[in-house]
Protein backbone atom coordinates (compact mmCIF):
# COMPACT_ATOMS: atom_id res chain seq x y z
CA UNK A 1 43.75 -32.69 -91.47
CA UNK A 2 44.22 -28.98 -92.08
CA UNK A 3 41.98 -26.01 -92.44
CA UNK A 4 42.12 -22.33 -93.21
CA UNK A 5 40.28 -19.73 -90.49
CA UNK A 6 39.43 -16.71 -92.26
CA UNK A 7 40.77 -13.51 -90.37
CA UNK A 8 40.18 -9.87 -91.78
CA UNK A 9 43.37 -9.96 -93.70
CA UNK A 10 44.93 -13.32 -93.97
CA UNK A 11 44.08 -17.45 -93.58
CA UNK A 12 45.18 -18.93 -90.84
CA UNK A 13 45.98 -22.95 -90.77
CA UNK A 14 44.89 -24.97 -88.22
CA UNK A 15 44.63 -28.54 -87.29
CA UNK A 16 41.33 -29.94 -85.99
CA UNK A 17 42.52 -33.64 -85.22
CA UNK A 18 43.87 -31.71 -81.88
CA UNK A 19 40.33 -30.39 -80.83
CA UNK A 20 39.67 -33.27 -79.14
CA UNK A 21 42.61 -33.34 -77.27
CA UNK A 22 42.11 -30.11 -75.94
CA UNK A 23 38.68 -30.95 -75.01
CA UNK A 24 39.68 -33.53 -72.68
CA UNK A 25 41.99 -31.72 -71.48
CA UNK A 26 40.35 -28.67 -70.55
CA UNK A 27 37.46 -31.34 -68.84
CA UNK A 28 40.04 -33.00 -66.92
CA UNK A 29 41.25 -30.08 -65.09
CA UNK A 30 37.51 -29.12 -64.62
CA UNK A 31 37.05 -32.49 -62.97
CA UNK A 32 40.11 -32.42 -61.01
CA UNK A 33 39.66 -29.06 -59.77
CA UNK A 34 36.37 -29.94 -58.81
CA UNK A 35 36.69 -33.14 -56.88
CA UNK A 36 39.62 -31.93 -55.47
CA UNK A 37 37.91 -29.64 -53.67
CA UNK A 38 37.38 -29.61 -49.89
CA UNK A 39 34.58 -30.66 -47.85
CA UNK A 40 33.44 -28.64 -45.22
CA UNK A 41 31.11 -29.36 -42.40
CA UNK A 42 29.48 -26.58 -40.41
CA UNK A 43 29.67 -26.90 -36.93
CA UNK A 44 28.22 -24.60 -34.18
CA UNK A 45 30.45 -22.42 -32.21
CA UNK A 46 30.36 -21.48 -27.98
CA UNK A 47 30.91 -18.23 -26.17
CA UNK A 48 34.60 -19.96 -25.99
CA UNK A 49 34.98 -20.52 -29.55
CA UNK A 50 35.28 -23.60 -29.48
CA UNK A 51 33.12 -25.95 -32.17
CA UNK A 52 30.77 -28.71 -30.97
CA UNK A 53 29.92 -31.73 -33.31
CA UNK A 54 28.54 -30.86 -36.59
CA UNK A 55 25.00 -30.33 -36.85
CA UNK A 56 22.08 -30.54 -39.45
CA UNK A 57 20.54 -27.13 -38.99
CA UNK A 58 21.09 -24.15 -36.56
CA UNK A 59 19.33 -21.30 -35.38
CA UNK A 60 19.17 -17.55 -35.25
CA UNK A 61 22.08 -16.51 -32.66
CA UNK A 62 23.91 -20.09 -33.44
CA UNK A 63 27.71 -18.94 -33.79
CA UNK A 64 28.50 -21.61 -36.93
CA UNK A 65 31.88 -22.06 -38.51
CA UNK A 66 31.77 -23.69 -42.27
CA UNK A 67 35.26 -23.68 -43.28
CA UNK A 68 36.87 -20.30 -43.61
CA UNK A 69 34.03 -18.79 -42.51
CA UNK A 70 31.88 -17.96 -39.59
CA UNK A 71 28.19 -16.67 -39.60
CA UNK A 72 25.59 -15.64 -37.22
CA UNK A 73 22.21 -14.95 -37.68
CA UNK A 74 21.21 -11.86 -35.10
CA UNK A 75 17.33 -11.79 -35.79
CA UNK A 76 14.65 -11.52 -38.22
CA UNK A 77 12.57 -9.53 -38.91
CA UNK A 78 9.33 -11.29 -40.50
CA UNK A 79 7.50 -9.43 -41.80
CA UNK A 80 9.75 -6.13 -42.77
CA UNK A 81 7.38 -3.26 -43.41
CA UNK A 82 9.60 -0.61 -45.49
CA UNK A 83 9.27 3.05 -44.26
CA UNK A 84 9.45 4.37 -47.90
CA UNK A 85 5.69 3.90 -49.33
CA UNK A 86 7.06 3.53 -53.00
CA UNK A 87 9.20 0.14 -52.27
CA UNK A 88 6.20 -2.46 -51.29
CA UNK A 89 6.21 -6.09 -51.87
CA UNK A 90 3.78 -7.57 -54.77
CA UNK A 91 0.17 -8.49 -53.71
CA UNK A 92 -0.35 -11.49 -51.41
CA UNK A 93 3.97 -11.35 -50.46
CA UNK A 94 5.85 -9.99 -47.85
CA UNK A 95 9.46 -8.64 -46.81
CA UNK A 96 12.01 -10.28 -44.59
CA UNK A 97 15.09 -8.93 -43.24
CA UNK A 98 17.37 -11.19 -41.80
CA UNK A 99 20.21 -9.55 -39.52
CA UNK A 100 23.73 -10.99 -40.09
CA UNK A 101 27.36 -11.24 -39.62
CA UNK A 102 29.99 -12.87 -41.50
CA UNK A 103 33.73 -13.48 -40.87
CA UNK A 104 36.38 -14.25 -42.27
CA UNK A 105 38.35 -16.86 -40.74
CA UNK A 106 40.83 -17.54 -43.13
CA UNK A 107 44.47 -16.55 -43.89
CA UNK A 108 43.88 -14.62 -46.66
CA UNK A 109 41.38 -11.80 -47.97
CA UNK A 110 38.04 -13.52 -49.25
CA UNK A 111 35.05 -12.03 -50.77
CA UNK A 112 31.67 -12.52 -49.37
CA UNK A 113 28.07 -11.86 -51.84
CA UNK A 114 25.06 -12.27 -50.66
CA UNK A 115 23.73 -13.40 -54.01
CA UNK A 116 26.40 -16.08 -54.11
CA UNK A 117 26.78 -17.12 -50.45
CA UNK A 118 23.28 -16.99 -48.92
CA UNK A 119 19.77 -18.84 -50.58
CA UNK A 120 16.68 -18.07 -48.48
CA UNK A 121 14.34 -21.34 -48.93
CA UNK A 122 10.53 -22.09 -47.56
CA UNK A 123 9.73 -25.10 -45.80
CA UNK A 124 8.90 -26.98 -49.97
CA UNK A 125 12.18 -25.59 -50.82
CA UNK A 126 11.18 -23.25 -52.98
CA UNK A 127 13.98 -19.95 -53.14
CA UNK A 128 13.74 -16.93 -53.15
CA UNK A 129 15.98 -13.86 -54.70
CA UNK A 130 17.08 -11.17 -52.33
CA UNK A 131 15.57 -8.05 -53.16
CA UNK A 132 15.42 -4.48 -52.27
CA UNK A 133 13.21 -2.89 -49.14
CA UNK A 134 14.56 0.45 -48.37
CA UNK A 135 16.05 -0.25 -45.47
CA UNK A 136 18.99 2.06 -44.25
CA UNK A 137 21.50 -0.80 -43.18
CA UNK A 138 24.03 -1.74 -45.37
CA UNK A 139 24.52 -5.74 -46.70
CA UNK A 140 27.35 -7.66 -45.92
CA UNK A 141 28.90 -7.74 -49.47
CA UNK A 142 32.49 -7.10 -49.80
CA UNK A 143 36.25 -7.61 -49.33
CA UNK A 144 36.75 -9.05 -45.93
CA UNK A 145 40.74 -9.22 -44.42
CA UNK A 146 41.74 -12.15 -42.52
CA UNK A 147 40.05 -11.66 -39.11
CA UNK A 148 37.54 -9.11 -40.19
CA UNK A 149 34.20 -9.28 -39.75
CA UNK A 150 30.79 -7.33 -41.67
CA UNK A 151 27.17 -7.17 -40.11
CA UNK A 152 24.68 -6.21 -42.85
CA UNK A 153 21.20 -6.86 -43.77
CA UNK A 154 20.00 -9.40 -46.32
CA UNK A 155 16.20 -8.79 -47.63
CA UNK A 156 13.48 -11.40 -49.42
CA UNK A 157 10.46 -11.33 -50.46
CA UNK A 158 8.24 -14.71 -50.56
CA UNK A 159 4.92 -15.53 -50.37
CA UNK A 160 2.83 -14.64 -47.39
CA UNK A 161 2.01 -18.20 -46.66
CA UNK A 162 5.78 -19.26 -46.98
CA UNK A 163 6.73 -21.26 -43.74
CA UNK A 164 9.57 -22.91 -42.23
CA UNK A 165 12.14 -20.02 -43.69
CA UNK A 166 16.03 -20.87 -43.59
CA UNK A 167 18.93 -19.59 -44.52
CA UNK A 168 21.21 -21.32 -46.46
CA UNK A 169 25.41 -20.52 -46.38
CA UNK A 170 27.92 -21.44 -48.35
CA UNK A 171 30.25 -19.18 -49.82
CA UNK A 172 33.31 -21.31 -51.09
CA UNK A 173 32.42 -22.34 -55.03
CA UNK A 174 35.25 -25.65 -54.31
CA UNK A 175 34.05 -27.27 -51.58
CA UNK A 176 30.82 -28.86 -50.58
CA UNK A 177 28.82 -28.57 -47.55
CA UNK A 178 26.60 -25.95 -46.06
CA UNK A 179 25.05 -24.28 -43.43
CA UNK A 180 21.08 -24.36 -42.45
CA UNK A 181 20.03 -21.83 -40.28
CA UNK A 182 16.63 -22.14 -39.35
CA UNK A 183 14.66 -18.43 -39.21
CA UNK A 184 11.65 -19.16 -37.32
């Protein structure tokens, strides 16, 4: 079966009894991409750098390798009170600035977001989007070289009776697997 694909100037044939062809074929790569992708298992790191056995949630100063990548939370600060009185969280919220360090581990450059590798979640598992608080220290968004490390601030706001705060990592979009980092 043919058809003609209007352009601006001329018809163009084309042949639909490919389509789904291509369809499949485009999902099979998906799939194959996607379950061919690693599984990583955080695992908690000593003064040595050596890993333990994985675990099912850390804590703030926890060195913790997932994959290519180490974190470490350094502190919190719960709640953040901005020193700039025109950035203030809504009625009945509050900031909080969580203190961390990223490297990367790998053996090649790798990007790290904060949007896309970090999820703050309350103790019903309820997220919450990073947001701005005036603070002067930088995030930890960026290019990072094999080897090098960034220390940077990521800010929330969430409810003032939001409990059991933890940070969520993962910052590889092919693998599964993540790190907890518990906040209080």
């Amino acid at each position: 079966m043919t058809c003609a694909i209007p352009t601006s100037e001329r018809r163009i044939p084309c042949d639909l009894s490919r389509t789904p062809l291509l369809v499949l074929a485009v999902g099979a790569t998906l799939f194959a991409t996607i379950a061919s992708g690693e599984s990583d298992t955080a695992e908690k790191v000593d003064d040595n750098g050596s890993s333990s056995a994985p675990a099912a949630a850390f804590g703030v100063g926890d060195v913790v390798e997932l994959g290519d990548w180490r974190v470490q939370v350094h502190g919190v600060v719960d709640p953040y009170v901005s020193t700039n009185d025109f950035i203030t969280p809504a009625a009945g919220n509050r900031y909080v600035v969580v203190d961390t360090e990223v490297t990367n581990n790998g053996s090649k450059p790798s990007t790290v977001s904060s949007i896309m590798c970090f999820e703050l979640q309350d103790s019903t598992n309820k997220s919450y989007n990073m947001t701005i608080t005036g603070s002067s220290t930088a995030g930890v968004d960026g290019e990072l070289a094999p080897g090098a490390a960034r220390r940077g601030e990521l800010a929330y706001e969430v409810p003032e009776a939001a409990t059991g705060l933890r940070l969520q990592f993962k910052c590889n979009l092919f693998s599964s697997g993540s790190a907890t980092i518990n906040l209080s």
